[in-house]
PDB file of N, CA and C in Angstrom:
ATOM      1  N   UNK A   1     -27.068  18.983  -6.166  1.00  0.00           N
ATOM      2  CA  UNK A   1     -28.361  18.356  -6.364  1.00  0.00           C
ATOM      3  C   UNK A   1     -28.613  18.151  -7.848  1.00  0.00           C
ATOM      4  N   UNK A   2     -29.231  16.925  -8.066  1.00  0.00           N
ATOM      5  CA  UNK A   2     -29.741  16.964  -9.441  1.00  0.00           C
ATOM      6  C   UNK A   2     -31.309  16.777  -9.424  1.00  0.00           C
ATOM      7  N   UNK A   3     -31.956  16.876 -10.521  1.00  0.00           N
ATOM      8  CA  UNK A   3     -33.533  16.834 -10.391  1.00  0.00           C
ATOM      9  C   UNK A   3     -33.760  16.100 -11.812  1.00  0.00           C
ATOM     10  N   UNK A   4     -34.944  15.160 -11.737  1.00  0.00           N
ATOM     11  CA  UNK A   4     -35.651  14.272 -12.428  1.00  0.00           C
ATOM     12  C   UNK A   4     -36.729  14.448 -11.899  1.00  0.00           C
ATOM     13  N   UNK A   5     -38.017  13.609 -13.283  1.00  0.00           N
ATOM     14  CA  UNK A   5     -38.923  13.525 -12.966  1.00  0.00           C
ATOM     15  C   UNK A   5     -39.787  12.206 -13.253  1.00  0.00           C
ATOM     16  N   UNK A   6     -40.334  11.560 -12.611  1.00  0.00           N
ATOM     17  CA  UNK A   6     -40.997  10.082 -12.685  1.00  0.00           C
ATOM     18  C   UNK A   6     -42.329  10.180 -13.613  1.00  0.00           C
ATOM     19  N   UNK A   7     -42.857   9.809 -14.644  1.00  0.00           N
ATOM     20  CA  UNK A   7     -43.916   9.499 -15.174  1.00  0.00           C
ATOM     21  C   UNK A   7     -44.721   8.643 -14.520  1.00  0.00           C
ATOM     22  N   UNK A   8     -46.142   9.001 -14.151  1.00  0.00           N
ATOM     23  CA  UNK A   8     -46.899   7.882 -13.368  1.00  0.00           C
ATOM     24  C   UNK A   8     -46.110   7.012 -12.643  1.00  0.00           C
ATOM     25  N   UNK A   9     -45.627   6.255 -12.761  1.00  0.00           N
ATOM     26  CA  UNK A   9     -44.461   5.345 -11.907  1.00  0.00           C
ATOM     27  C   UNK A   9     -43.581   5.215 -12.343  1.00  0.00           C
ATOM     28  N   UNK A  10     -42.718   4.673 -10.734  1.00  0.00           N
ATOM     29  CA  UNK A  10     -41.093   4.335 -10.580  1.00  0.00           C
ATOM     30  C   UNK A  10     -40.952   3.086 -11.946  1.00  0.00           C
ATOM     31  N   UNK A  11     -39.902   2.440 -12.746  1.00  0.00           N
ATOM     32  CA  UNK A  11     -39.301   3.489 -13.006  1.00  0.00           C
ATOM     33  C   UNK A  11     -38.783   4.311 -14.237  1.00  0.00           C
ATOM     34  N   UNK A  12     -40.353   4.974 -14.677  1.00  0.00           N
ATOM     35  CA  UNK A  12     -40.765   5.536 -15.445  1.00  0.00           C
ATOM     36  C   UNK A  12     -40.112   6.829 -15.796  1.00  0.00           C
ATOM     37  N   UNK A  13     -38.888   7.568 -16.124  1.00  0.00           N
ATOM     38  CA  UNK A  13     -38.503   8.618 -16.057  1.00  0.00           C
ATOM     39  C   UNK A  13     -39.176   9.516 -16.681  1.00  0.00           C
ATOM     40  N   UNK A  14     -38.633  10.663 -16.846  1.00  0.00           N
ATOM     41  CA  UNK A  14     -39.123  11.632 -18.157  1.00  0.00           C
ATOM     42  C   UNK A  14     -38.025  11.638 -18.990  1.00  0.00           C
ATOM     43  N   UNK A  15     -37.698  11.466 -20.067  1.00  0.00           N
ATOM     44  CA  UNK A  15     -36.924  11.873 -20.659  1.00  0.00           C
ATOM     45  C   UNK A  15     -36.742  13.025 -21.673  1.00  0.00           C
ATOM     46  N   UNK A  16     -35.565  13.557 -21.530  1.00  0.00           N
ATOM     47  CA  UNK A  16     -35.476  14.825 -22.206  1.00  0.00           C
ATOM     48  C   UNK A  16     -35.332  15.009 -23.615  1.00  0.00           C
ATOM     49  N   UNK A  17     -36.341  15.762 -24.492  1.00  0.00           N
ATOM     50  CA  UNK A  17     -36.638  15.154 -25.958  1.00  0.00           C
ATOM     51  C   UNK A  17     -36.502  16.782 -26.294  1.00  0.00           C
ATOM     52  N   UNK A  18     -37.174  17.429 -27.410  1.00  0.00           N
ATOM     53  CA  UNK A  18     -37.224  17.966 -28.026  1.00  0.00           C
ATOM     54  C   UNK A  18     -38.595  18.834 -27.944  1.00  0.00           C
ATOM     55  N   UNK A  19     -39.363  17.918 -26.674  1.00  0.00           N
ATOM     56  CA  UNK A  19     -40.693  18.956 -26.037  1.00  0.00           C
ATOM     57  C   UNK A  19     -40.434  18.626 -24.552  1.00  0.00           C
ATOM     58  N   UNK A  20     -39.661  18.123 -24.047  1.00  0.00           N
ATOM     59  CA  UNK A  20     -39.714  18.011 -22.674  1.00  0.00           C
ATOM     60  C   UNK A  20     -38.137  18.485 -22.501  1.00  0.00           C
ATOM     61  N   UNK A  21     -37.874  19.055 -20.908  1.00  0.00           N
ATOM     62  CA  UNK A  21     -36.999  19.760 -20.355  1.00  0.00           C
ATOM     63  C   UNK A  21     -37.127  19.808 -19.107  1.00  0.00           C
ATOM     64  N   UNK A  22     -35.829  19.375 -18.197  1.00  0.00           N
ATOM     65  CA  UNK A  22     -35.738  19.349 -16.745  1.00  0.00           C
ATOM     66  C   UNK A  22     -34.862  20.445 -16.415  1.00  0.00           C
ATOM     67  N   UNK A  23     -35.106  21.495 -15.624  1.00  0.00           N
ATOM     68  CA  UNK A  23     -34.021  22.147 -15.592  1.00  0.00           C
ATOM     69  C   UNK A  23     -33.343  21.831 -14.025  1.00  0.00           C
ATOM     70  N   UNK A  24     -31.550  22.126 -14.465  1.00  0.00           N
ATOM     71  CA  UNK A  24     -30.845  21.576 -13.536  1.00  0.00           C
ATOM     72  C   UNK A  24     -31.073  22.956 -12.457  1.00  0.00           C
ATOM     73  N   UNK A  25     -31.296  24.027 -12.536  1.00  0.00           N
ATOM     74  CA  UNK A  25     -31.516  24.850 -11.705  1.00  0.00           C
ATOM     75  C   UNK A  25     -32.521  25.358 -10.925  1.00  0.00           C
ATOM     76  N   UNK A  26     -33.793  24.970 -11.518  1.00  0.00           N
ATOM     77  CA  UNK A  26     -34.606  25.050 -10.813  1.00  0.00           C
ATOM     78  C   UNK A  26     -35.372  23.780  -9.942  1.00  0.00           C
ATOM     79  N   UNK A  27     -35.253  22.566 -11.190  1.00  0.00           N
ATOM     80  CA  UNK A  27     -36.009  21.874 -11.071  1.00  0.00           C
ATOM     81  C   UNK A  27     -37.550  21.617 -11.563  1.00  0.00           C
ATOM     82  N   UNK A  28     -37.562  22.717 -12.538  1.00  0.00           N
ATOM     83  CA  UNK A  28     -39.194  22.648 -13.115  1.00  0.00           C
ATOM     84  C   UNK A  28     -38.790  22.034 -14.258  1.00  0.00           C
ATOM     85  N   UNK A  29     -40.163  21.280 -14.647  1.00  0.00           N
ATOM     86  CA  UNK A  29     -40.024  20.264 -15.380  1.00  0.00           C
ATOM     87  C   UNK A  29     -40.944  21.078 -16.340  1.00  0.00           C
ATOM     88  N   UNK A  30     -40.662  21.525 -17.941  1.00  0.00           N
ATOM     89  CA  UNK A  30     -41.101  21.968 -19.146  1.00  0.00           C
ATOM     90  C   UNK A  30     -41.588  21.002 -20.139  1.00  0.00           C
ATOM     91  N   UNK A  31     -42.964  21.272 -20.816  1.00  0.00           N
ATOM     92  CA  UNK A  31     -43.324  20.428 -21.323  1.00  0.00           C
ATOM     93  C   UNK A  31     -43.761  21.344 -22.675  1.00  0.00           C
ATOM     94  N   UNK A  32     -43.520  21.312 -23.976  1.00  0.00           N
ATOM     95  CA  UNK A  32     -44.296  22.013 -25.338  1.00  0.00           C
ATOM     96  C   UNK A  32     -44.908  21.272 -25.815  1.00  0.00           C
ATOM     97  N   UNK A  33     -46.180  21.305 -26.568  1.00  0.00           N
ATOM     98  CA  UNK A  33     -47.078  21.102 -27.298  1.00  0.00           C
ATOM     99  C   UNK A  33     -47.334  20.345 -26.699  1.00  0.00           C
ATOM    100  N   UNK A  34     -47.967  20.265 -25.320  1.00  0.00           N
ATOM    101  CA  UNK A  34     -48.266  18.901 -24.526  1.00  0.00           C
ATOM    102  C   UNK A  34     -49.167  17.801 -25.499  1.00  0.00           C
ATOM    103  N   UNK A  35     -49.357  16.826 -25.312  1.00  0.00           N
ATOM    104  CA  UNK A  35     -50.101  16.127 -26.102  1.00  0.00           C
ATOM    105  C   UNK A  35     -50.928  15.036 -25.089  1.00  0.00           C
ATOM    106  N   UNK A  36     -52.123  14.544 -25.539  1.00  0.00           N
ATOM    107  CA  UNK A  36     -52.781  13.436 -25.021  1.00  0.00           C
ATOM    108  C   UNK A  36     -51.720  12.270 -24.268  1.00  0.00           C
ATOM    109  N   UNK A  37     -50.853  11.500 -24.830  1.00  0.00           N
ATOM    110  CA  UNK A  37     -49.768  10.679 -23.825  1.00  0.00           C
ATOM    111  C   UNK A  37     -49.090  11.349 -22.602  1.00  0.00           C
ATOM    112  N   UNK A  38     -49.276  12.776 -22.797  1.00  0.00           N
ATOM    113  CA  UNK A  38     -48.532  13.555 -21.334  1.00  0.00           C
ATOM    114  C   UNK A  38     -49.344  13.780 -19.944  1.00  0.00           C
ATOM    115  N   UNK A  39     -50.550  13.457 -20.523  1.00  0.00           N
ATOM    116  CA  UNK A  39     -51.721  13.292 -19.414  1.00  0.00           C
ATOM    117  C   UNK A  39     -51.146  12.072 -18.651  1.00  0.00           C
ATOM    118  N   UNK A  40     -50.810  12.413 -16.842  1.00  0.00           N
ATOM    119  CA  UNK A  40     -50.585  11.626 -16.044  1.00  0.00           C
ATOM    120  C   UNK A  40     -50.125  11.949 -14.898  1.00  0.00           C
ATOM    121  N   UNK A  41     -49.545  11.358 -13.838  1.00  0.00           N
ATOM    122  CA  UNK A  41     -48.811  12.265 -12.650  1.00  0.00           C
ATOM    123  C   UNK A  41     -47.387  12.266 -13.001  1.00  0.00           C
ATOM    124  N   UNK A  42     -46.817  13.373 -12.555  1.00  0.00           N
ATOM    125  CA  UNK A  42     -45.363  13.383 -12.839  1.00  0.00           C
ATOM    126  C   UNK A  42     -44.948  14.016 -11.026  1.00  0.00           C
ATOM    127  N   UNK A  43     -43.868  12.997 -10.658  1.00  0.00           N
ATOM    128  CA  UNK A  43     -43.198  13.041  -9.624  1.00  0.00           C
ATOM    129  C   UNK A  43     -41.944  13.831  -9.608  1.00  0.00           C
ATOM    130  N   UNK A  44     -41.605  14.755  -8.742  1.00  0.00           N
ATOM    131  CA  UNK A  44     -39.847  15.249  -8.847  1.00  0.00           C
ATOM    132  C   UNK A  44     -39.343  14.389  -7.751  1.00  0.00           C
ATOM    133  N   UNK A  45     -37.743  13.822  -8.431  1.00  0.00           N
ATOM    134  CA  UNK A  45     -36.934  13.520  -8.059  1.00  0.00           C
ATOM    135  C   UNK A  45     -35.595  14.234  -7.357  1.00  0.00           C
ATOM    136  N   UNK A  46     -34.940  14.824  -6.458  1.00  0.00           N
ATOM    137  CA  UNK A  46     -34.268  15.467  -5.839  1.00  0.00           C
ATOM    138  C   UNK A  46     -32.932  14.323  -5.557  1.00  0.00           C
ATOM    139  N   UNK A  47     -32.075  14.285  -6.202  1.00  0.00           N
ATOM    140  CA  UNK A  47     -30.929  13.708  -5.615  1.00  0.00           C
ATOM    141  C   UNK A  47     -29.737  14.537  -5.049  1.00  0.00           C
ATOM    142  N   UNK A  48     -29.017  14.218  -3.950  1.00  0.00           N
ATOM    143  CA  UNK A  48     -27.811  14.818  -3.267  1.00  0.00           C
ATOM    144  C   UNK A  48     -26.854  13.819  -3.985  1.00  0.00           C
ATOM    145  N   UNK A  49     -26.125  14.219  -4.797  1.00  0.00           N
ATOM    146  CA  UNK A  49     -25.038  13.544  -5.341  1.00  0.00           C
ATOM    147  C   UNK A  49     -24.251  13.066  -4.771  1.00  0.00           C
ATOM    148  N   UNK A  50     -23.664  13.722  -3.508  1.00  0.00           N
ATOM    149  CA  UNK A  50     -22.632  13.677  -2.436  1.00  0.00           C
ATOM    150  C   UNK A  50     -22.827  12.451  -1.709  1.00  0.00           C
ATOM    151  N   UNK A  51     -23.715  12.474  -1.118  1.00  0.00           N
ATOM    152  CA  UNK A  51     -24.640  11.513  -0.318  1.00  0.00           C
ATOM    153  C   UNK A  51     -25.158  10.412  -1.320  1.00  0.00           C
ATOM    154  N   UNK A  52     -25.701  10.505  -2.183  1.00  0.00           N
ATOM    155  CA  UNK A  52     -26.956   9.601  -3.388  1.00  0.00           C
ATOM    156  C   UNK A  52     -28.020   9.058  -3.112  1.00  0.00           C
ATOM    157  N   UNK A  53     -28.344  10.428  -2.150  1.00  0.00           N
ATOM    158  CA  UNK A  53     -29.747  10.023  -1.353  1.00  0.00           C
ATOM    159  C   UNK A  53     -30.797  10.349  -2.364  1.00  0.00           C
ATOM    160  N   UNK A  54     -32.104  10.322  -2.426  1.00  0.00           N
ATOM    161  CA  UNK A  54     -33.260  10.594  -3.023  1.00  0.00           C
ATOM    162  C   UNK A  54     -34.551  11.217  -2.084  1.00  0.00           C
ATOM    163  N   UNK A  55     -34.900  12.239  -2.501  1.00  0.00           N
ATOM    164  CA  UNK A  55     -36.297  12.670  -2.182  1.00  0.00           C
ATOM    165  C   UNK A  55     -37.339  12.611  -2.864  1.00  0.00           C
ATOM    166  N   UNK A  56     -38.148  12.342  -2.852  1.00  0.00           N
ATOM    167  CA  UNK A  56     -39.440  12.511  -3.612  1.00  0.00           C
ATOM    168  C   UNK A  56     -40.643  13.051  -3.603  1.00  0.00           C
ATOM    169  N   UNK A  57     -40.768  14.283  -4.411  1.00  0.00           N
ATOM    170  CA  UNK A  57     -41.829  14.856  -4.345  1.00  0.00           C
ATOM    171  C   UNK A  57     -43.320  14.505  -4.107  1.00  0.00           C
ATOM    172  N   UNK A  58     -44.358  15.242  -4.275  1.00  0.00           N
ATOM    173  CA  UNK A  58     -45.672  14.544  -4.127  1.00  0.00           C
ATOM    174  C   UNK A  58     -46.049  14.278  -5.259  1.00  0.00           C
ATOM    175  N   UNK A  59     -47.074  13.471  -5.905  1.00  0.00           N
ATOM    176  CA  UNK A  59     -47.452  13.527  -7.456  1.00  0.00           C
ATOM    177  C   UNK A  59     -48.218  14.886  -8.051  1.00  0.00           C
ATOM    178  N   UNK A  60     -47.862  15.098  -8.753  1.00  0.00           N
ATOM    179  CA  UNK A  60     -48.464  16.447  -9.354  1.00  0.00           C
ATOM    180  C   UNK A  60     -49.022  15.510 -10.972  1.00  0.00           C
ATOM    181  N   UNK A  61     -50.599  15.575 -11.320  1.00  0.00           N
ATOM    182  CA  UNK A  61     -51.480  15.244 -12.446  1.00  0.00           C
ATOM    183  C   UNK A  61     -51.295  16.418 -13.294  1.00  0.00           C
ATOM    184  N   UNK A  62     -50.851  15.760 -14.433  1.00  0.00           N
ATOM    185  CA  UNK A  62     -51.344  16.604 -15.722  1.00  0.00           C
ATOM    186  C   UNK A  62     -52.732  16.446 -16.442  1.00  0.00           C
ATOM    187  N   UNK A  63     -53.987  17.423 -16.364  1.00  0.00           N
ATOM    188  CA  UNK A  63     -54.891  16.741 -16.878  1.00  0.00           C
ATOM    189  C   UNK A  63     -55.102  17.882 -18.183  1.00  0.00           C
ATOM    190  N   UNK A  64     -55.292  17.042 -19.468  1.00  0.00           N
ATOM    191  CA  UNK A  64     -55.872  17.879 -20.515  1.00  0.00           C
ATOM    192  C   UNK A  64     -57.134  18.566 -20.785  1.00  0.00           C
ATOM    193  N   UNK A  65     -57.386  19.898 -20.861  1.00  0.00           N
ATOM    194  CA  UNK A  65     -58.676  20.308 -20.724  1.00  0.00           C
ATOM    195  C   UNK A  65     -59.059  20.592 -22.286  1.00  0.00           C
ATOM    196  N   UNK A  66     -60.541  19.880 -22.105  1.00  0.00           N
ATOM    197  CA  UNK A  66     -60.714  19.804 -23.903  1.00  0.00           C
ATOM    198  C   UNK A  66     -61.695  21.161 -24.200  1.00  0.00           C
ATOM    199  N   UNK A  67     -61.729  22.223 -23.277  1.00  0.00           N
ATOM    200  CA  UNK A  67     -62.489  23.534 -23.541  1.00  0.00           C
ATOM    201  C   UNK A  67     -61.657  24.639 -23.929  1.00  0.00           C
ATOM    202  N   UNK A  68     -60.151  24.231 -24.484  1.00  0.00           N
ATOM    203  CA  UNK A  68     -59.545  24.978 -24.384  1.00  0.00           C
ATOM    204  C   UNK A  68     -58.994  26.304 -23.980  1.00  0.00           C
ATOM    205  N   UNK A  69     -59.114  26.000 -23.037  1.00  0.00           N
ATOM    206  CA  UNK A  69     -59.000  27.673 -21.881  1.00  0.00           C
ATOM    207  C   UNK A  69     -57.775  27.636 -21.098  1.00  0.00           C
ATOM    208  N   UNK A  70     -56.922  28.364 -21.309  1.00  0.00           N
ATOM    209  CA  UNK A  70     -55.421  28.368 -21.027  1.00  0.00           C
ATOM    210  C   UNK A  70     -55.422  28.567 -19.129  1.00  0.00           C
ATOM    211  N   UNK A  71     -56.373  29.243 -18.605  1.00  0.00           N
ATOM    212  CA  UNK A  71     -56.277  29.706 -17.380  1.00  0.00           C
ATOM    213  C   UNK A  71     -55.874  30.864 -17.099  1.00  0.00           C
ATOM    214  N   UNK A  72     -55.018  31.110 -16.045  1.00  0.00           N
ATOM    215  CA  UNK A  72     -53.987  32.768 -16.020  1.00  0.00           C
ATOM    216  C   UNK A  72     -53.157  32.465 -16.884  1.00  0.00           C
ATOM    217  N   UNK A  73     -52.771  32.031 -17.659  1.00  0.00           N
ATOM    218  CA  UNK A  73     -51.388  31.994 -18.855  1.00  0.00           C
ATOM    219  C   UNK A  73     -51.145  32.495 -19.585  1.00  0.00           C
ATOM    220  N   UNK A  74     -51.030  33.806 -19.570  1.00  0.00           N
ATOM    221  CA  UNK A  74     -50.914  34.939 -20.334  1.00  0.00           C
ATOM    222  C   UNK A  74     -49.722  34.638 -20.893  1.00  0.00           C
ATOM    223  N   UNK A  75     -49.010  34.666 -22.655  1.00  0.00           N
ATOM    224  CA  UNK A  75     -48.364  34.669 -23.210  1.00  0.00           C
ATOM    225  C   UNK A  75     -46.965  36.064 -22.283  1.00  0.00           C
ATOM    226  N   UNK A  76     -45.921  35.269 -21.886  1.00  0.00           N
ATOM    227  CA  UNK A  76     -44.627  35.904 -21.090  1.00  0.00           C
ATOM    228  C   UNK A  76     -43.391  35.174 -21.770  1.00  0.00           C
ATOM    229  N   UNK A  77     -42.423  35.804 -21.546  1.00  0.00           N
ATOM    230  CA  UNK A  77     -41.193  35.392 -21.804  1.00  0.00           C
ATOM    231  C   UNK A  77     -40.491  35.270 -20.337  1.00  0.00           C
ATOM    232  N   UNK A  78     -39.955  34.206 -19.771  1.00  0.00           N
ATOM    233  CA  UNK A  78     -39.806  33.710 -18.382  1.00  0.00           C
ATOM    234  C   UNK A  78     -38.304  33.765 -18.377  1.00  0.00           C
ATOM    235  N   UNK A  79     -37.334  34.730 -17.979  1.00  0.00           N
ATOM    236  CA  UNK A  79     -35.824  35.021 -18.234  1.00  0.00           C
ATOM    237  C   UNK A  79     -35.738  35.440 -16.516  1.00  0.00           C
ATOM    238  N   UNK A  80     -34.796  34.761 -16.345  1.00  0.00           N
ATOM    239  CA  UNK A  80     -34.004  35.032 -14.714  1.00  0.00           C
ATOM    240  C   UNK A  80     -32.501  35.024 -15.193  1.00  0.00           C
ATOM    241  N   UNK A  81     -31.953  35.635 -15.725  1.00  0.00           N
ATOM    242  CA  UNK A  81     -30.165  35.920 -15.651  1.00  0.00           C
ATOM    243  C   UNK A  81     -30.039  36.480 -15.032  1.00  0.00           C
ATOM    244  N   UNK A  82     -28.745  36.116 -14.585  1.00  0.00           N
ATOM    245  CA  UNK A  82     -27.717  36.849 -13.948  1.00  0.00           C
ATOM    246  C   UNK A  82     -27.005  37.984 -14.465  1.00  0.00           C
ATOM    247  N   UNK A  83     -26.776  38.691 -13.644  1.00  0.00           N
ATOM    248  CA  UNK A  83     -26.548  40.227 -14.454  1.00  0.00           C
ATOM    249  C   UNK A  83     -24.838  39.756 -15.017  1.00  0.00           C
ATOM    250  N   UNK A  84     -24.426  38.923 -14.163  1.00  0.00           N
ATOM    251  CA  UNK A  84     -22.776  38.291 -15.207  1.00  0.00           C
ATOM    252  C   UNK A  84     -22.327  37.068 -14.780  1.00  0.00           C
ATOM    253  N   UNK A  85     -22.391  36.194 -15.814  1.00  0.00           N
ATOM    254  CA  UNK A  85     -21.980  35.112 -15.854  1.00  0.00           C
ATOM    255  C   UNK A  85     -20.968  34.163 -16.023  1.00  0.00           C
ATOM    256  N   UNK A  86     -20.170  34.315 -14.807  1.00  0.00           N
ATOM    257  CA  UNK A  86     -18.586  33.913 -15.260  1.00  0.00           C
ATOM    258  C   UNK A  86     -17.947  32.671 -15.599  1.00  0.00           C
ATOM    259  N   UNK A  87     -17.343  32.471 -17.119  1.00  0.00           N
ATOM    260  CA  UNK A  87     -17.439  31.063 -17.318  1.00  0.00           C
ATOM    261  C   UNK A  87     -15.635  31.339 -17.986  1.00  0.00           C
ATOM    262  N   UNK A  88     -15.259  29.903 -17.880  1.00  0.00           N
ATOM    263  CA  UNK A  88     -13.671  29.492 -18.167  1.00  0.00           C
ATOM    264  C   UNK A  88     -13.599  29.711 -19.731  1.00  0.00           C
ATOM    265  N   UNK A  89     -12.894  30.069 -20.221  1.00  0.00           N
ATOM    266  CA  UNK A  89     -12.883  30.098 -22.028  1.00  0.00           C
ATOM    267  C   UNK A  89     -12.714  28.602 -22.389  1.00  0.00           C
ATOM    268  N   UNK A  90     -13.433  28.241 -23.590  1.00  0.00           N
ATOM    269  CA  UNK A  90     -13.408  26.933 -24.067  1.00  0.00           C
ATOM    270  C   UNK A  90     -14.862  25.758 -23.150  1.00  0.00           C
ATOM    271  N   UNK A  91     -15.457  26.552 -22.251  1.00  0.00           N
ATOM    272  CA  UNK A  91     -16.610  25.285 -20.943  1.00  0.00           C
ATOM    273  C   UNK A  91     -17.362  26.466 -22.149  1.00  0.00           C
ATOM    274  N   UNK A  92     -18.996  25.445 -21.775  1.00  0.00           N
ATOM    275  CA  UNK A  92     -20.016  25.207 -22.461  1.00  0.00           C
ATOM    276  C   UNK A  92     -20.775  26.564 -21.547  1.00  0.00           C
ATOM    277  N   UNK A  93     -21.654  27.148 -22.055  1.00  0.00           N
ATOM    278  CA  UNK A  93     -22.185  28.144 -20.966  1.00  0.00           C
ATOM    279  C   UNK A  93     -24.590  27.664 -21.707  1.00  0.00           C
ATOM    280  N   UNK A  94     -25.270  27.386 -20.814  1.00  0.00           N
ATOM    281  CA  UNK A  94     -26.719  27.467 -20.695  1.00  0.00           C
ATOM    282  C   UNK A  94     -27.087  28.188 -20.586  1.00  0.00           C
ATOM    283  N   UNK A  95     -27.790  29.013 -20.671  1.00  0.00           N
ATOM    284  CA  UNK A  95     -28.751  30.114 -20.446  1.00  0.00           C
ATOM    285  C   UNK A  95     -30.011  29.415 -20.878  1.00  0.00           C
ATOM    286  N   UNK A  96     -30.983  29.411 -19.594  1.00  0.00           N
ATOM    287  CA  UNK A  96     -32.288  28.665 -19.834  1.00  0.00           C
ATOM    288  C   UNK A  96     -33.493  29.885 -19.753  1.00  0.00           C
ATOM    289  N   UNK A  97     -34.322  29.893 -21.134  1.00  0.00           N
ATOM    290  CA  UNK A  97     -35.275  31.217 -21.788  1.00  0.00           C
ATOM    291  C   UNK A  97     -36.374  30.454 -21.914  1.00  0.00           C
ATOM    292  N   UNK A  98     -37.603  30.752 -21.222  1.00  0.00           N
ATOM    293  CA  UNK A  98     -39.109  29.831 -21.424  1.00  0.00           C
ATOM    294  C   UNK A  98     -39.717  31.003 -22.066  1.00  0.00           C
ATOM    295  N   UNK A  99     -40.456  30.398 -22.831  1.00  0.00           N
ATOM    296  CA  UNK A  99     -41.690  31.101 -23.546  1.00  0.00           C
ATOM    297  C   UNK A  99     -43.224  30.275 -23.219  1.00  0.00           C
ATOM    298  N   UNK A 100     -43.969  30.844 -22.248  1.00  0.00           N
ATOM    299  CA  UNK A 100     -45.354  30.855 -21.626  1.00  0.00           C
ATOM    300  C   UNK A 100     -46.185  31.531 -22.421  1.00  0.00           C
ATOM    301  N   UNK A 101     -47.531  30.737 -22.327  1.00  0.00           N
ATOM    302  CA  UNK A 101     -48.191  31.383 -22.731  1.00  0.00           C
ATOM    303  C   UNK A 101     -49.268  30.466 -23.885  1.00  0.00           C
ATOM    304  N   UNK A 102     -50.011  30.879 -24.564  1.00  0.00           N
ATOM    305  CA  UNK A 102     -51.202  30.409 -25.848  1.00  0.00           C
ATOM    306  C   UNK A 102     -50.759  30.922 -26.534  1.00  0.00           C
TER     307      UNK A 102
END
């Protein structure tokens, strides 16, 4: 499976920059220092590679709140490893580390 995500509309991707992040494992879509242009719906994309079928999520709205109040978002460090990670000598190895939080 791979995962994308649609900006307001098809075919609007997200692309992956230097504040935005799709992860291939979960599928959550990361956004830093959100800004005023990130206000919108963002769709997940689900593809079966095998097949090259498509699913599509429901729209999920980003709305900016100008009272600045984070919600439950207590500042966390968001780590799921694997206790061992077995990789070929010379292949590329990810380890994906979120930092949550105000």
């Amino acid at each position: 499976l791979t995962y994308a995500w649609i900006f307001n509309e098809y075919p609007t991707f997200v692309h992956q920059d230097s504040r935005r992040f799709v992860s291939q494992e979960t599928g959550n879509l990361y956004i830093a220092k959100v800004e005023t242009s990130d206000a919108g719906n963002y769709t997940c994309v689900v593809t079966n590679t095998v097949t090259n079928s498509r699913v599509l999520g429901p729209p999920t709205p980003l709305v900016l709140r100008n009272d600045g109040v984070m919600g439950e978002y207590e500042p966390k460090i968001e780590v799921q490893f694997p206790e061992t990670v077995p990789s070929a000598k010379g292949t590329t190895v990810k380890l994906e580390c979120f930092a949550l939080g105000k």
